[in-house]
Protein backbone atom coordinates (compact mmCIF):
# COMPACT_ATOMS: atom_id res chain seq x y z
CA UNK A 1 -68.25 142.72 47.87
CA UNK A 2 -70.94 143.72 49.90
CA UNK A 3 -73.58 140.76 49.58
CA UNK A 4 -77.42 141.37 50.42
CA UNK A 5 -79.21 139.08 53.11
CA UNK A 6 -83.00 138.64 52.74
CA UNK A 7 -84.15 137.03 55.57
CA UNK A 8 -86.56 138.30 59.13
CA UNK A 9 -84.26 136.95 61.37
CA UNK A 10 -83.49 139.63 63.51
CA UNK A 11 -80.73 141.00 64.06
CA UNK A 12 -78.49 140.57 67.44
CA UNK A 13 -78.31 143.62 69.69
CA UNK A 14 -74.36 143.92 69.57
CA UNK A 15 -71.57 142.45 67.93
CA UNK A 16 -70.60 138.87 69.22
CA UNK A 17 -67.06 137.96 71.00
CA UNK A 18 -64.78 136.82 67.68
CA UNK A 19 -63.09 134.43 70.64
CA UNK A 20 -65.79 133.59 72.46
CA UNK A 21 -69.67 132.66 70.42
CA UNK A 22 -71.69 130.45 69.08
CA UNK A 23 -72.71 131.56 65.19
CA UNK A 24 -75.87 133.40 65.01
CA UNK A 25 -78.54 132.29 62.70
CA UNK A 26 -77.50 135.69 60.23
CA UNK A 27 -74.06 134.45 60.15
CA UNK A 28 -75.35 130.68 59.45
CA UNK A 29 -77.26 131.61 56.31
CA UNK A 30 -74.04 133.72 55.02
CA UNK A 31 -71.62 130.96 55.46
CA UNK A 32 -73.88 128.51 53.88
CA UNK A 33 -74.07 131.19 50.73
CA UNK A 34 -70.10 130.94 50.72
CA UNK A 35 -70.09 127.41 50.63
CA UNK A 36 -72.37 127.12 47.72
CA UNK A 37 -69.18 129.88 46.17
CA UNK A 38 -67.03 127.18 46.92
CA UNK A 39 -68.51 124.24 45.56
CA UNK A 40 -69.72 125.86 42.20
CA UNK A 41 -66.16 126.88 41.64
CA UNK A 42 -63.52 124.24 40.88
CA UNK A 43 -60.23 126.39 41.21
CA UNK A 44 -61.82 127.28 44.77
CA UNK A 45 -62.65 124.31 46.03
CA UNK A 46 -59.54 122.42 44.42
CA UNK A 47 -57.63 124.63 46.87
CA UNK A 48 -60.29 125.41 49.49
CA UNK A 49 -59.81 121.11 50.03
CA UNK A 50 -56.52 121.29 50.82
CA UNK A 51 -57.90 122.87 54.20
CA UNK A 52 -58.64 126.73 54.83
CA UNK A 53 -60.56 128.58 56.81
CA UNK A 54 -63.56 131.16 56.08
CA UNK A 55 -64.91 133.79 57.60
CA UNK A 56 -68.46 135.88 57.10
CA UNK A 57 -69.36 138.95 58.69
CA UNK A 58 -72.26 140.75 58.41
CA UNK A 59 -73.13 143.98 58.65
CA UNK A 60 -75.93 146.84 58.45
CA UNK A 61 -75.79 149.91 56.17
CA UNK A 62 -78.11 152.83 57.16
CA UNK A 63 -79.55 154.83 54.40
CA UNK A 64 -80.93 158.34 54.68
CA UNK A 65 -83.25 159.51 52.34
CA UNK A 66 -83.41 163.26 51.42
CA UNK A 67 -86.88 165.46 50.65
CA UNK A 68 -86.41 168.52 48.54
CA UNK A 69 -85.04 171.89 50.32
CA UNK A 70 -85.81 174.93 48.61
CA UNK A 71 -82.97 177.01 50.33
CA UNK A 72 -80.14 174.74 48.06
CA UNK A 73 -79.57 172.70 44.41
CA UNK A 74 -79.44 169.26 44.84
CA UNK A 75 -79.62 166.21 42.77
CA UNK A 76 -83.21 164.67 42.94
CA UNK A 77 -83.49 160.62 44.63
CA UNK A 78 -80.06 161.24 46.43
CA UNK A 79 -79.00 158.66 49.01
CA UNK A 80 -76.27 159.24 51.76
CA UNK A 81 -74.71 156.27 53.63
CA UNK A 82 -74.06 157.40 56.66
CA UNK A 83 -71.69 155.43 59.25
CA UNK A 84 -72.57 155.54 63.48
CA UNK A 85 -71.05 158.94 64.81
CA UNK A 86 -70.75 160.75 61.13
CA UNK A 87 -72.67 163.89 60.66
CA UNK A 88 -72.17 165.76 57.42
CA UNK A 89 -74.14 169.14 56.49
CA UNK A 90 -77.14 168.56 53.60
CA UNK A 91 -79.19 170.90 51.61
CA UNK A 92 -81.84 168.54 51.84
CA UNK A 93 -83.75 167.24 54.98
CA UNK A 94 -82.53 164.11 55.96
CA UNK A 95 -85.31 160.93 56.67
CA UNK A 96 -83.83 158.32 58.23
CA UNK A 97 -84.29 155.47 55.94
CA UNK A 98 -83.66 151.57 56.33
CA UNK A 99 -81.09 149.85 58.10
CA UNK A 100 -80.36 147.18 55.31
CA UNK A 101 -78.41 143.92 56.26
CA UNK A 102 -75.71 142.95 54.13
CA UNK A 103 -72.40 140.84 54.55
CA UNK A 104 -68.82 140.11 53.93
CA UNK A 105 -66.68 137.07 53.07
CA UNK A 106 -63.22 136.34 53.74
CA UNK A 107 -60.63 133.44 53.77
CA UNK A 108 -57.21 133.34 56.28
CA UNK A 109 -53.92 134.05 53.45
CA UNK A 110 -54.05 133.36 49.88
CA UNK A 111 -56.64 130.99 48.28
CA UNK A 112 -55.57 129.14 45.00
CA UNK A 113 -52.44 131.52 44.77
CA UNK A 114 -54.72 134.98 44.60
CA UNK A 115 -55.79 137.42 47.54
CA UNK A 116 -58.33 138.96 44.72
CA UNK A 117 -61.17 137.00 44.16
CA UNK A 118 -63.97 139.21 43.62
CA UNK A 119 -67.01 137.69 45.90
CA UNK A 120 -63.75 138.75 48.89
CA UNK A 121 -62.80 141.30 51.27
CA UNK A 122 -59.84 142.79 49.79
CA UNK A 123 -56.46 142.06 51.83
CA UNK A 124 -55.38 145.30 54.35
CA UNK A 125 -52.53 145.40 52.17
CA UNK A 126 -51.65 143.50 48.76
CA UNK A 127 -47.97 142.24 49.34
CA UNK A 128 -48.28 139.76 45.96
CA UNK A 129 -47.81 143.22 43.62
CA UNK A 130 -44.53 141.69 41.61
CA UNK A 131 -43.09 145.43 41.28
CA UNK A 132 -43.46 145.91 44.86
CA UNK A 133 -41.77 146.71 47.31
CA UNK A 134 -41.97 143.28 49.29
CA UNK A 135 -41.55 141.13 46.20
CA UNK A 136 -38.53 142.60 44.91
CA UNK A 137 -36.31 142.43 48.36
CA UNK A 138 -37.92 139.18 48.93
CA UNK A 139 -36.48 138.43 45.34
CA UNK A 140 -33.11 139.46 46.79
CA UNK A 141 -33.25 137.57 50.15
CA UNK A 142 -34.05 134.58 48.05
CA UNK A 143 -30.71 135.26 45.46
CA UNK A 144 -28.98 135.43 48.76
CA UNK A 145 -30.02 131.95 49.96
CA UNK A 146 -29.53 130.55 46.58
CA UNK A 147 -25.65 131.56 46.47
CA UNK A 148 -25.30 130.37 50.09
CA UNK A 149 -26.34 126.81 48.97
CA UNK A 150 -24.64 126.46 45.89
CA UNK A 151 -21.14 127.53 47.37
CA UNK A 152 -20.45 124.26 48.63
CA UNK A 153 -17.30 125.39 50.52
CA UNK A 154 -15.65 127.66 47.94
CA UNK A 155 -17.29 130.32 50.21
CA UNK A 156 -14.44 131.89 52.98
CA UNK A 157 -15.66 131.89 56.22
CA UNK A 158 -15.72 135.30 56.76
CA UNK A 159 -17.53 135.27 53.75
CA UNK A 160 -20.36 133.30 54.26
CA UNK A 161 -21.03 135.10 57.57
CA UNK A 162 -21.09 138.12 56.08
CA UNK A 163 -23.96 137.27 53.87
CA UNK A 164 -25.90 135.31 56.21
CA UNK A 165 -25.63 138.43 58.36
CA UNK A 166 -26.72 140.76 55.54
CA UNK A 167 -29.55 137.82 54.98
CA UNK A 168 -30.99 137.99 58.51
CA UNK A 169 -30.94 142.02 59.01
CA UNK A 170 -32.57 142.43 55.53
CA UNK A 171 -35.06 139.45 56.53
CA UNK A 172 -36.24 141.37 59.79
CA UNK A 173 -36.28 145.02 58.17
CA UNK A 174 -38.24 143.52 55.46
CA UNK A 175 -40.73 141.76 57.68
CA UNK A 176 -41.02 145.29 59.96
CA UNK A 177 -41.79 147.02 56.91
CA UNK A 178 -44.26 144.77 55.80
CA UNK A 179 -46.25 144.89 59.44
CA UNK A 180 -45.64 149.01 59.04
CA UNK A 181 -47.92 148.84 55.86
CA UNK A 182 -50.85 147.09 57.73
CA UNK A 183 -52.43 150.62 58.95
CA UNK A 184 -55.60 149.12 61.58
CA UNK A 185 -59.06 150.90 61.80
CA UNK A 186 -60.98 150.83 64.85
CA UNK A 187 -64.74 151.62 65.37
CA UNK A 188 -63.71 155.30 66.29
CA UNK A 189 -61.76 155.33 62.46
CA UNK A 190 -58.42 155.84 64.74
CA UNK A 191 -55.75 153.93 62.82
CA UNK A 192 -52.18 152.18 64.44
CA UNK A 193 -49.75 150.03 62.41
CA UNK A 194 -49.21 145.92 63.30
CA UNK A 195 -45.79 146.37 65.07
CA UNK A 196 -48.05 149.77 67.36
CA UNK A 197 -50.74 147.43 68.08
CA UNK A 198 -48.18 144.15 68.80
CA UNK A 199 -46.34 146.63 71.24
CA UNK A 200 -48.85 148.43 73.19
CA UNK A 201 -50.77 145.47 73.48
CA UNK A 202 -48.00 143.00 75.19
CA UNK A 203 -46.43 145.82 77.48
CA UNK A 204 -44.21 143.48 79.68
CA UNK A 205 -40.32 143.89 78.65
CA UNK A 206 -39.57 140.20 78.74
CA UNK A 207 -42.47 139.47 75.82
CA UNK A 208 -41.01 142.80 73.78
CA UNK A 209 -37.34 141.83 73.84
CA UNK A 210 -38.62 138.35 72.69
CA UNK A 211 -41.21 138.98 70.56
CA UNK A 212 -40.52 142.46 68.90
CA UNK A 213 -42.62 141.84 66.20
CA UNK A 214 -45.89 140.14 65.64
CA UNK A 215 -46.25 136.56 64.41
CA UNK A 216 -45.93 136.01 60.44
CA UNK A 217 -49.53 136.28 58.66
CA UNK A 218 -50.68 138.46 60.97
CA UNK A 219 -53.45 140.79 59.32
CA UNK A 220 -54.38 138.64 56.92
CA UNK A 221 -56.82 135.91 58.80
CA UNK A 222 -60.57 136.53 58.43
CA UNK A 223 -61.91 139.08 61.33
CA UNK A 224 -59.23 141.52 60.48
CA UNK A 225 -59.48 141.78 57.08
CA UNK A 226 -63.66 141.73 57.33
CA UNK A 227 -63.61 144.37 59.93
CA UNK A 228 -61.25 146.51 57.93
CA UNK A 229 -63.21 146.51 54.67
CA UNK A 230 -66.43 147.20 57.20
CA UNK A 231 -64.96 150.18 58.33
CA UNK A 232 -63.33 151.59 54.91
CA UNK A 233 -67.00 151.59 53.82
CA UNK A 234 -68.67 152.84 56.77
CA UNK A 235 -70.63 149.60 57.09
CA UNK A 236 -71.30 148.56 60.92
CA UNK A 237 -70.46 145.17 62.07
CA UNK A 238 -73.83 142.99 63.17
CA UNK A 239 -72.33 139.61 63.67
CA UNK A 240 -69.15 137.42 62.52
CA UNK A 241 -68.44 133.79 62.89
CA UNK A 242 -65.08 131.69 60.86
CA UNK A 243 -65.62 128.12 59.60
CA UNK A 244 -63.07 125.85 58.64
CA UNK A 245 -63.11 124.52 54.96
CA UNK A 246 -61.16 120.91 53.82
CA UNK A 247 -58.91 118.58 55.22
CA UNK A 248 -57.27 119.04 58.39
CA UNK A 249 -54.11 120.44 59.00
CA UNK A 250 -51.15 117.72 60.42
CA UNK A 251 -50.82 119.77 63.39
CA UNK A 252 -54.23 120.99 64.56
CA UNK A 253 -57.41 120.03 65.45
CA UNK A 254 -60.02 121.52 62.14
CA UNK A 255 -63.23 119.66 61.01
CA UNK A 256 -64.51 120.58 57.87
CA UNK A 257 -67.83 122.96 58.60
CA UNK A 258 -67.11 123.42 61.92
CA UNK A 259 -67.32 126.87 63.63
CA UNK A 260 -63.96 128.34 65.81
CA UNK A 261 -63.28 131.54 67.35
CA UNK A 262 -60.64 133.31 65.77
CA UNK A 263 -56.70 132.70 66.92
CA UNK A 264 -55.49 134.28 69.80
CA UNK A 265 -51.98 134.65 69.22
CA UNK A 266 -52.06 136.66 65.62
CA UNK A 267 -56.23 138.11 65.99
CA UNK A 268 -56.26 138.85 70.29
CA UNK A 269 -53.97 142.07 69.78
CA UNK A 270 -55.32 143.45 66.45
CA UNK A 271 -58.87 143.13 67.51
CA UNK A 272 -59.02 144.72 70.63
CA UNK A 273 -57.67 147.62 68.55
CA UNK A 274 -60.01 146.88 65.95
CA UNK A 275 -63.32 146.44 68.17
CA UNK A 276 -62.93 149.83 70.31
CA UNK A 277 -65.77 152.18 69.70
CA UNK A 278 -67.54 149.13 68.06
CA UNK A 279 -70.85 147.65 70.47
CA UNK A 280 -69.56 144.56 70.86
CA UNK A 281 -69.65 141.55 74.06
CA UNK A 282 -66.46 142.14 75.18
CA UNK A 283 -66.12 139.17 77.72
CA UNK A 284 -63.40 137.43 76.24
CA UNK A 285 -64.58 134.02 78.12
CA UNK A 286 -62.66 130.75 77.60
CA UNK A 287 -63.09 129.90 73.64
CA UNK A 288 -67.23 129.28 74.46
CA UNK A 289 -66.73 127.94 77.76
CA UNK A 290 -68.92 128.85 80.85
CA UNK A 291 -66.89 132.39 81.66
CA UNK A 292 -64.95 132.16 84.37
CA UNK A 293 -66.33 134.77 86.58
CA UNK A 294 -69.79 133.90 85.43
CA UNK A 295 -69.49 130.52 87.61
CA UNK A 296 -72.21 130.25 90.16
CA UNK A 297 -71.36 127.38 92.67
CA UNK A 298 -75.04 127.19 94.22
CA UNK A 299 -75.08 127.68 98.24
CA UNK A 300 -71.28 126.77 98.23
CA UNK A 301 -71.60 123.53 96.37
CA UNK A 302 -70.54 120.29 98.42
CA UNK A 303 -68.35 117.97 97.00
CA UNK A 304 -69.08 114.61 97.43
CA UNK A 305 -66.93 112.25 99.22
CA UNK A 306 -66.34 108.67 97.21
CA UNK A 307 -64.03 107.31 99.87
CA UNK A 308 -62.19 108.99 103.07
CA UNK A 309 -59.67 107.64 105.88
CA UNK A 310 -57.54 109.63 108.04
CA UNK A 311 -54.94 110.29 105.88
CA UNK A 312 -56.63 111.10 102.50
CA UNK A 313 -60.03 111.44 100.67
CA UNK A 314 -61.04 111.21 97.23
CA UNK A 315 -64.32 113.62 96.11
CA UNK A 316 -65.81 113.50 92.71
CA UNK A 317 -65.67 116.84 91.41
CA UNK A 318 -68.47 118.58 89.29
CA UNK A 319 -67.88 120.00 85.72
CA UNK A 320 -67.11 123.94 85.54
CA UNK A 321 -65.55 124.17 89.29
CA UNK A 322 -61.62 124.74 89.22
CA UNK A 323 -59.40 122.67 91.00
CA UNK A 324 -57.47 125.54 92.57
CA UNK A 325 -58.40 128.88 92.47
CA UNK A 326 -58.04 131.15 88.96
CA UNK A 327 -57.20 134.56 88.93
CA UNK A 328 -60.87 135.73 88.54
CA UNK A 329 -62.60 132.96 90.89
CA UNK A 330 -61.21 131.81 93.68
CA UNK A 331 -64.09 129.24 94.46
CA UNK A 332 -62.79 125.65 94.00
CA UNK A 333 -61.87 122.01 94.94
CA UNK A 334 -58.67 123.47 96.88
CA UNK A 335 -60.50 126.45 98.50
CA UNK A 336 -63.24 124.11 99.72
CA UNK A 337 -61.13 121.30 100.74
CA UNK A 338 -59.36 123.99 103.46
CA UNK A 339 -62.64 124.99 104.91
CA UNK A 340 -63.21 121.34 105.28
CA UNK A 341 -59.96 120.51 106.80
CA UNK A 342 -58.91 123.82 108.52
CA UNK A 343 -56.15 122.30 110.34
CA UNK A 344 -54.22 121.11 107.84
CA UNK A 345 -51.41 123.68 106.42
CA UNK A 346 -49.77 121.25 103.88
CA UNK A 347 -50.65 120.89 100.06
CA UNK A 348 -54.55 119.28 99.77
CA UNK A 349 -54.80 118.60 96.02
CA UNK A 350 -52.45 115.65 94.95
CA UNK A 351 -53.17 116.22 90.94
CA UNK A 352 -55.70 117.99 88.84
CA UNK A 353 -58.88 117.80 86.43
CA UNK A 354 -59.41 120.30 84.28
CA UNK A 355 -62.44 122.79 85.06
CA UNK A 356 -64.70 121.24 82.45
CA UNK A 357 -63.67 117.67 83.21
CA UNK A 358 -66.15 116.08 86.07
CA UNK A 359 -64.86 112.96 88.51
CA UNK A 360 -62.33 111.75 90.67
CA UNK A 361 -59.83 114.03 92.60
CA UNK A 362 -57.78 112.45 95.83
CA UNK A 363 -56.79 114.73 98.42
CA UNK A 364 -54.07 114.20 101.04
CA UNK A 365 -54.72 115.01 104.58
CA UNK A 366 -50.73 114.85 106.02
CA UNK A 367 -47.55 115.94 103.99
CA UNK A 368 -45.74 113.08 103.63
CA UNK A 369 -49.05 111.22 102.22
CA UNK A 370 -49.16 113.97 99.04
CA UNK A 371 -45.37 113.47 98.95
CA UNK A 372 -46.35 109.61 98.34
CA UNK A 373 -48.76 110.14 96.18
CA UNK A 374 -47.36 112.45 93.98
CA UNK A 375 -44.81 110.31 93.26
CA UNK A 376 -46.70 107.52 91.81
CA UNK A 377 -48.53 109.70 89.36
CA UNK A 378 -45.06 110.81 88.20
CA UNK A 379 -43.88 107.23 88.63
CA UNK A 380 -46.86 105.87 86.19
CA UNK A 381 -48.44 103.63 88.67
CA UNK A 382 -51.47 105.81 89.16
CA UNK A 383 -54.17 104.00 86.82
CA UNK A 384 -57.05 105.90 85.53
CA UNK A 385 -60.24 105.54 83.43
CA UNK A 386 -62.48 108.09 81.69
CA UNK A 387 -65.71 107.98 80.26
CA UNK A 388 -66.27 109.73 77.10
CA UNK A 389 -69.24 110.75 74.98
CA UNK A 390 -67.59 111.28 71.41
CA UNK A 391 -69.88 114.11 69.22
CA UNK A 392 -70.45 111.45 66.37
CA UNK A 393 -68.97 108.21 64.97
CA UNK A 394 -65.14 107.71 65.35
CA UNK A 395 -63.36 106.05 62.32
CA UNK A 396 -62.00 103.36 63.87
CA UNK A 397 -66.07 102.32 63.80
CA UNK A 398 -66.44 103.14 60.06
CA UNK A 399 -63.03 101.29 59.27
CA UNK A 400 -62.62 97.88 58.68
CA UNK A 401 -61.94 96.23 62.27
CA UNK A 402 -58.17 96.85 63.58
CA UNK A 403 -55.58 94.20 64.05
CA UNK A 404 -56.39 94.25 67.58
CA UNK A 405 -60.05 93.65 67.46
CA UNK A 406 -62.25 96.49 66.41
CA UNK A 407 -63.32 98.50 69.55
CA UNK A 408 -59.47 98.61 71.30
CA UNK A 409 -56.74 100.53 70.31
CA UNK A 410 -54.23 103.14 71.11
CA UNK A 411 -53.13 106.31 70.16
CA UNK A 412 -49.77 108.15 70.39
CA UNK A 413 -49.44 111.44 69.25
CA UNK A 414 -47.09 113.97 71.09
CA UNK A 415 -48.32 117.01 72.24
CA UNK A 416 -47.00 120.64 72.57
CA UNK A 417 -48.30 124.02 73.38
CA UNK A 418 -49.46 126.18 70.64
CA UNK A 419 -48.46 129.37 71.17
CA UNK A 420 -50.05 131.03 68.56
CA UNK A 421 -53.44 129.67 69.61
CA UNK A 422 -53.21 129.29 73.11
CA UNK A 423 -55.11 127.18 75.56
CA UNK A 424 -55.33 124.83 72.55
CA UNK A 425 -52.55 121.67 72.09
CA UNK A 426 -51.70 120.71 68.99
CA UNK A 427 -49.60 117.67 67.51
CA UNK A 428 -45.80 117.69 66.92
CA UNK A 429 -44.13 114.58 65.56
CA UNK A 430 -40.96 116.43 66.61
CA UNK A 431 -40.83 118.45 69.48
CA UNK A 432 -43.95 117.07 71.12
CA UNK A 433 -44.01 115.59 74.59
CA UNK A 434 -45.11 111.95 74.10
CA UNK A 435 -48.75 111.33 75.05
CA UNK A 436 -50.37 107.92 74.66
CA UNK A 437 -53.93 106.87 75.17
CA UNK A 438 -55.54 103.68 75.27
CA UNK A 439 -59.50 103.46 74.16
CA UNK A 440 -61.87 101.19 74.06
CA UNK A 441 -65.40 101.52 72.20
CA UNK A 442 -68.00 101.23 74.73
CA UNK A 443 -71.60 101.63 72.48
CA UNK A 444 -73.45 104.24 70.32
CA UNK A 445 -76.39 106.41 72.02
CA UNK A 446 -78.16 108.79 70.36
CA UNK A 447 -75.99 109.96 67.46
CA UNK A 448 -72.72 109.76 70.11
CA UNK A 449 -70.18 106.85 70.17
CA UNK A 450 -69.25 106.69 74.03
CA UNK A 451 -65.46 105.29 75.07
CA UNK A 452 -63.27 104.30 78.18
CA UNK A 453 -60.14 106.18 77.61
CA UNK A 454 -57.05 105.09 79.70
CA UNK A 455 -53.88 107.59 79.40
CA UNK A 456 -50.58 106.24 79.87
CA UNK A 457 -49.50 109.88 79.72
CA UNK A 458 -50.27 113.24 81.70
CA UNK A 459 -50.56 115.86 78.97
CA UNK A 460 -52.23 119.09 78.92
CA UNK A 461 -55.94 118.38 77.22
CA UNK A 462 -54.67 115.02 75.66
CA UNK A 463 -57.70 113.43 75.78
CA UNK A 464 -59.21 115.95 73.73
CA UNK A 465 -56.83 116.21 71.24
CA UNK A 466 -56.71 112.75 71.17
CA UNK A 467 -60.17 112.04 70.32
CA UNK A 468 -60.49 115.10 68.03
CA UNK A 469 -57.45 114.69 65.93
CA UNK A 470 -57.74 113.78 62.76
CA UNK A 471 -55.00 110.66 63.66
CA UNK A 472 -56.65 109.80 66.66
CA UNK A 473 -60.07 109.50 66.76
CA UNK A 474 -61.25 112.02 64.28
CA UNK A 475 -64.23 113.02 66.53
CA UNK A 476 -64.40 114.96 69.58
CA UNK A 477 -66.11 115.02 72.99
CA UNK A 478 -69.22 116.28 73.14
CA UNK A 479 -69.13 119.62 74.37
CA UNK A 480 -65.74 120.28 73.54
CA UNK A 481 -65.32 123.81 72.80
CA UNK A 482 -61.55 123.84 72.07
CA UNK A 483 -61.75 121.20 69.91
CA UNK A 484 -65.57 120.49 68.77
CA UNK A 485 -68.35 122.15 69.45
CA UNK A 486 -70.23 123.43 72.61
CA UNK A 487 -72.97 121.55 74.08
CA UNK A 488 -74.09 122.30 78.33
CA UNK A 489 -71.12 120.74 79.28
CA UNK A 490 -67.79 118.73 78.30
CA UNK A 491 -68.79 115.34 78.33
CA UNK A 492 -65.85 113.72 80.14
CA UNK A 493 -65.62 112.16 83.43
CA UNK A 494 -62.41 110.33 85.24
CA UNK A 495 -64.71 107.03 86.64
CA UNK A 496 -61.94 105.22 88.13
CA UNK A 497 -58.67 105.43 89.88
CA UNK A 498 -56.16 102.69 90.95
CA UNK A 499 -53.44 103.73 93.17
CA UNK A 500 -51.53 101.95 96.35
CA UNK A 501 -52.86 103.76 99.39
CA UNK A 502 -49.20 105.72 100.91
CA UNK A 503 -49.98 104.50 104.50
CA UNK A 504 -51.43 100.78 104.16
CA UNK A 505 -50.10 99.51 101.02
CA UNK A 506 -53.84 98.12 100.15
CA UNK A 507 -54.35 98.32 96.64
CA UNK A 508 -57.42 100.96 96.38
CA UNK A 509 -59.94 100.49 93.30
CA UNK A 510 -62.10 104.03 93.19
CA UNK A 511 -65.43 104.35 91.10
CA UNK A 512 -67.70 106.85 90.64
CA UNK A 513 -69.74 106.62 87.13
CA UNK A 514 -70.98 109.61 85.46
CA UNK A 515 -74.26 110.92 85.42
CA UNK A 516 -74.82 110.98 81.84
């Protein structure tokens, strides 16, 4: 499973962030070696199209060659593979040969029904044995759910609750078990169980008594099961990077080829088990974003003022500087509007722009004035415009043109938290808050499609999603690294605001165009 790499590119001098890189050139040429396994092979990529994600990590083996010792027997042309940290006594003297370059592959689950094909990582532990363990309660649970359904009432009451109860505590002892069998190596060959990692890691009692157990799936996406099988085989991680493969799920945002940090929800606990005692960049960072406590404001940047009275302002605020202060940098729009208006003690910032997001901002300068404004952005009659560069061509452009006249239209897809893979939104026809956005194609510029996007709605990163999703515009902003892919900054900017000034009643028409 171990697959050779002959290239000079050199090597990286530790092990990137899984939640926070862009692919090195090593872990480029690997993926594009498991593609080629993927398109070669029909039952693969029959499955594989239905949307899954890959992962490739590769590693370095270092060989030590041994010269004859007269003092001891021993085999002639003997090589040792010898892991960072291992010493082991040898008749011979030891040479310190090559460190050869090598990697792994891996894909998230099952792929085409099988966790064994043979190019793969093996899984941290086979649950699919039919004799097993797993399959054969699972077998049971499932009789147990049949005979609930087909009862249709001839069941007594006390009955029915009876199994259901038996159905649930089996259910949860079996899925315990399960995580008990997952048995985690870190880079100091220390080993903890899912449900010991899950539990040390999220210490707070409100998260245990919700969450006793870790998420379904969990050990069997990519970086676990690659750093594993590195470990088992004393092989020490270089470099690691996860594409997604095939359509995109209904829910999330996943382009076929594109690069994504590993999920937080399952993969954040188990790897920072899995990484101690490995070298690796260990500032967890915001999914490729500029870091957070990396931000350098130069000299204390000032914001520039669009429009100001005595009772409000609005400034146009730069990409990468928070709107209030974060927990690791307390530099922002907020922090710098008090130094700017020291005598005010009320509430400055009327509504927010994400850190990456560049443009207008309107900040009150008396109480009542925020009150007033406030309450027509929850009322709806705030109006405002963005300006968009989208990474590529949408497919409303490659479609034939829409009833309402090819470069208008609107989308409306609900929006929800995703726990599991938190900052990142996804789509949920159901239980989704609804978010609606109004677009309108603008031009093409070098390879990028640039838009006016209005939202009717206030959602967390729905403009993103909106563009990226596969039911919006299938094609994300330009340096969107939640969604796309990272470029030197997110290239989205609110250029206009229309709003009834609290204190006048003039209606008040704000620009401010991007620079881009």
């Amino acid at each position: 499973m171990l697959h050779p790499l002959h290239t000079d590119i050199e090597k990286p001098k530790r092990m990137n962030n899984p939640f926070n890189y862009e692919p090195h050139q090593l872990c480029l040429l690997a993926a594009e070696e498991v593609k080629r396994w993927i398109e070669t092979d029909p039952v693969l990529k029959e499955d594989a199209d239905n949307g899954k994600m890959f992962g490739v990590l590769v590693v370095e083996r270092t060989t030590t060659e041994h010269t004859e010792d007269t003092t001891a027997e021993h085999t002639e042309n003997t090589t040792t593979e010898l892991t960072e940290g291992t010493t082991a006594e040898c008749p011979k003297t030891c040479v310190s040969g090559e460190h050869e370059l090598g990697f792994l592959a891996a894909y998230s689950g099952l792929l085409a029904g099988r966790n064994d094909w043979p190019q793969f990582v093996s899984p941290v532990y086979d649950a699919q044995q039919p004799d097993g363990h797993f399959k054969q309660t699972e077998r049971v649970i499932s009789d147990l759910n049949e005979r609930l359904r087909d009862a249709n009432g001839e069941l007594a009451d006390e009955e029915r609750e009876r199994l259901k109860a038996l159905r649930k505590q089996m259910s949860e002892e079996l899925q315990e078990w399960l995580f008990r069998q997952y048995r985690m190596l870190n880079g100091r060959g220390e080993t903890k169980d899912l449900v010991e990692i899950w539990q040390d890691y999220h210490t707070r009692p409100k998260v245990r008594r919700k969450f006793p157990l870790p998420p379904g799936g969990s050990g069997d996406c990519c970086a676990p099961k690659l750093l594993q099988y590195a470990y088992q085989q004393g092989l020490r991680p270089v470099c690691m990077a996860e594409f997604w493969w095939g359509a995109s799920p209904k829910a999330e945002v996943r382009h076929h080829g594109q690069y994504y940090p590993a999920c937080r929800g399952k993969c954040l606990p188990i790897l920072t088990w899995m990484l101690q005692g490995t070298d690796y960049d260990s500032e967890l960072g915001v999914w490729g974003e500029t870091t957070l406590r990396n931000i350098y404001l130069e000299s204390r940047t000032e914001l520039q003022t669009v429009y100001e009275d005595e009772w409000l302002a609005v400034i146009n605020k730069p990409a990468n500087m928070l709107t209030i202060p974060g927990r690791e940098v307390t530099e922002s729009v907020m922090t710098l509007m008090r130094e700017r208006y020291p005598d005010y003690d009320g509430q400055l910032i009327v509504h927010r722009l994400d850190m990456a997001t560049s443009g207008l901002l309107i900040i009150s300068k008396d109480k009542q004035v925020n009150t007033l404004l406030q309450q027509q952005f929850e009322q709806r009659k705030v109006r405002k415009k963005y300006i968009a560069l989208l990474d590529g061509v949408p497919d409303v452009m490659l479609a034939e043109p829409t009833a309402t006249g090819s470069g208008r239209g609107i989308i409306n897809l609900p929006l929800c938290k995703d726990p599991l893979d938190r900052p990142r939104q996804r789509v949920d026809r159901e239980n989704g808050k609804p978010a609606v956005t109004e677009y309108e194609i603008l031009g093409m510029e070098n390879g990028h499609t640039r838009v006016a996007l209005y939202p009717k709605t206030g959602r967390t990163h729905q403009l993103r999603v909106h563009c990226a999703h596969q039911d919006g515009l299938n094609c994300p902003i330009l340096g969107d690294t939640l969604y796309g892919r990272k470029a030197n900054r997110l290239y989205l900017h609110a250029a206009e605001l229309w709003f009834t000034h609290p204190v006048t009643g003039e209606p008040m028409h704000i620009t401010a165009a991007p620079e881009w």
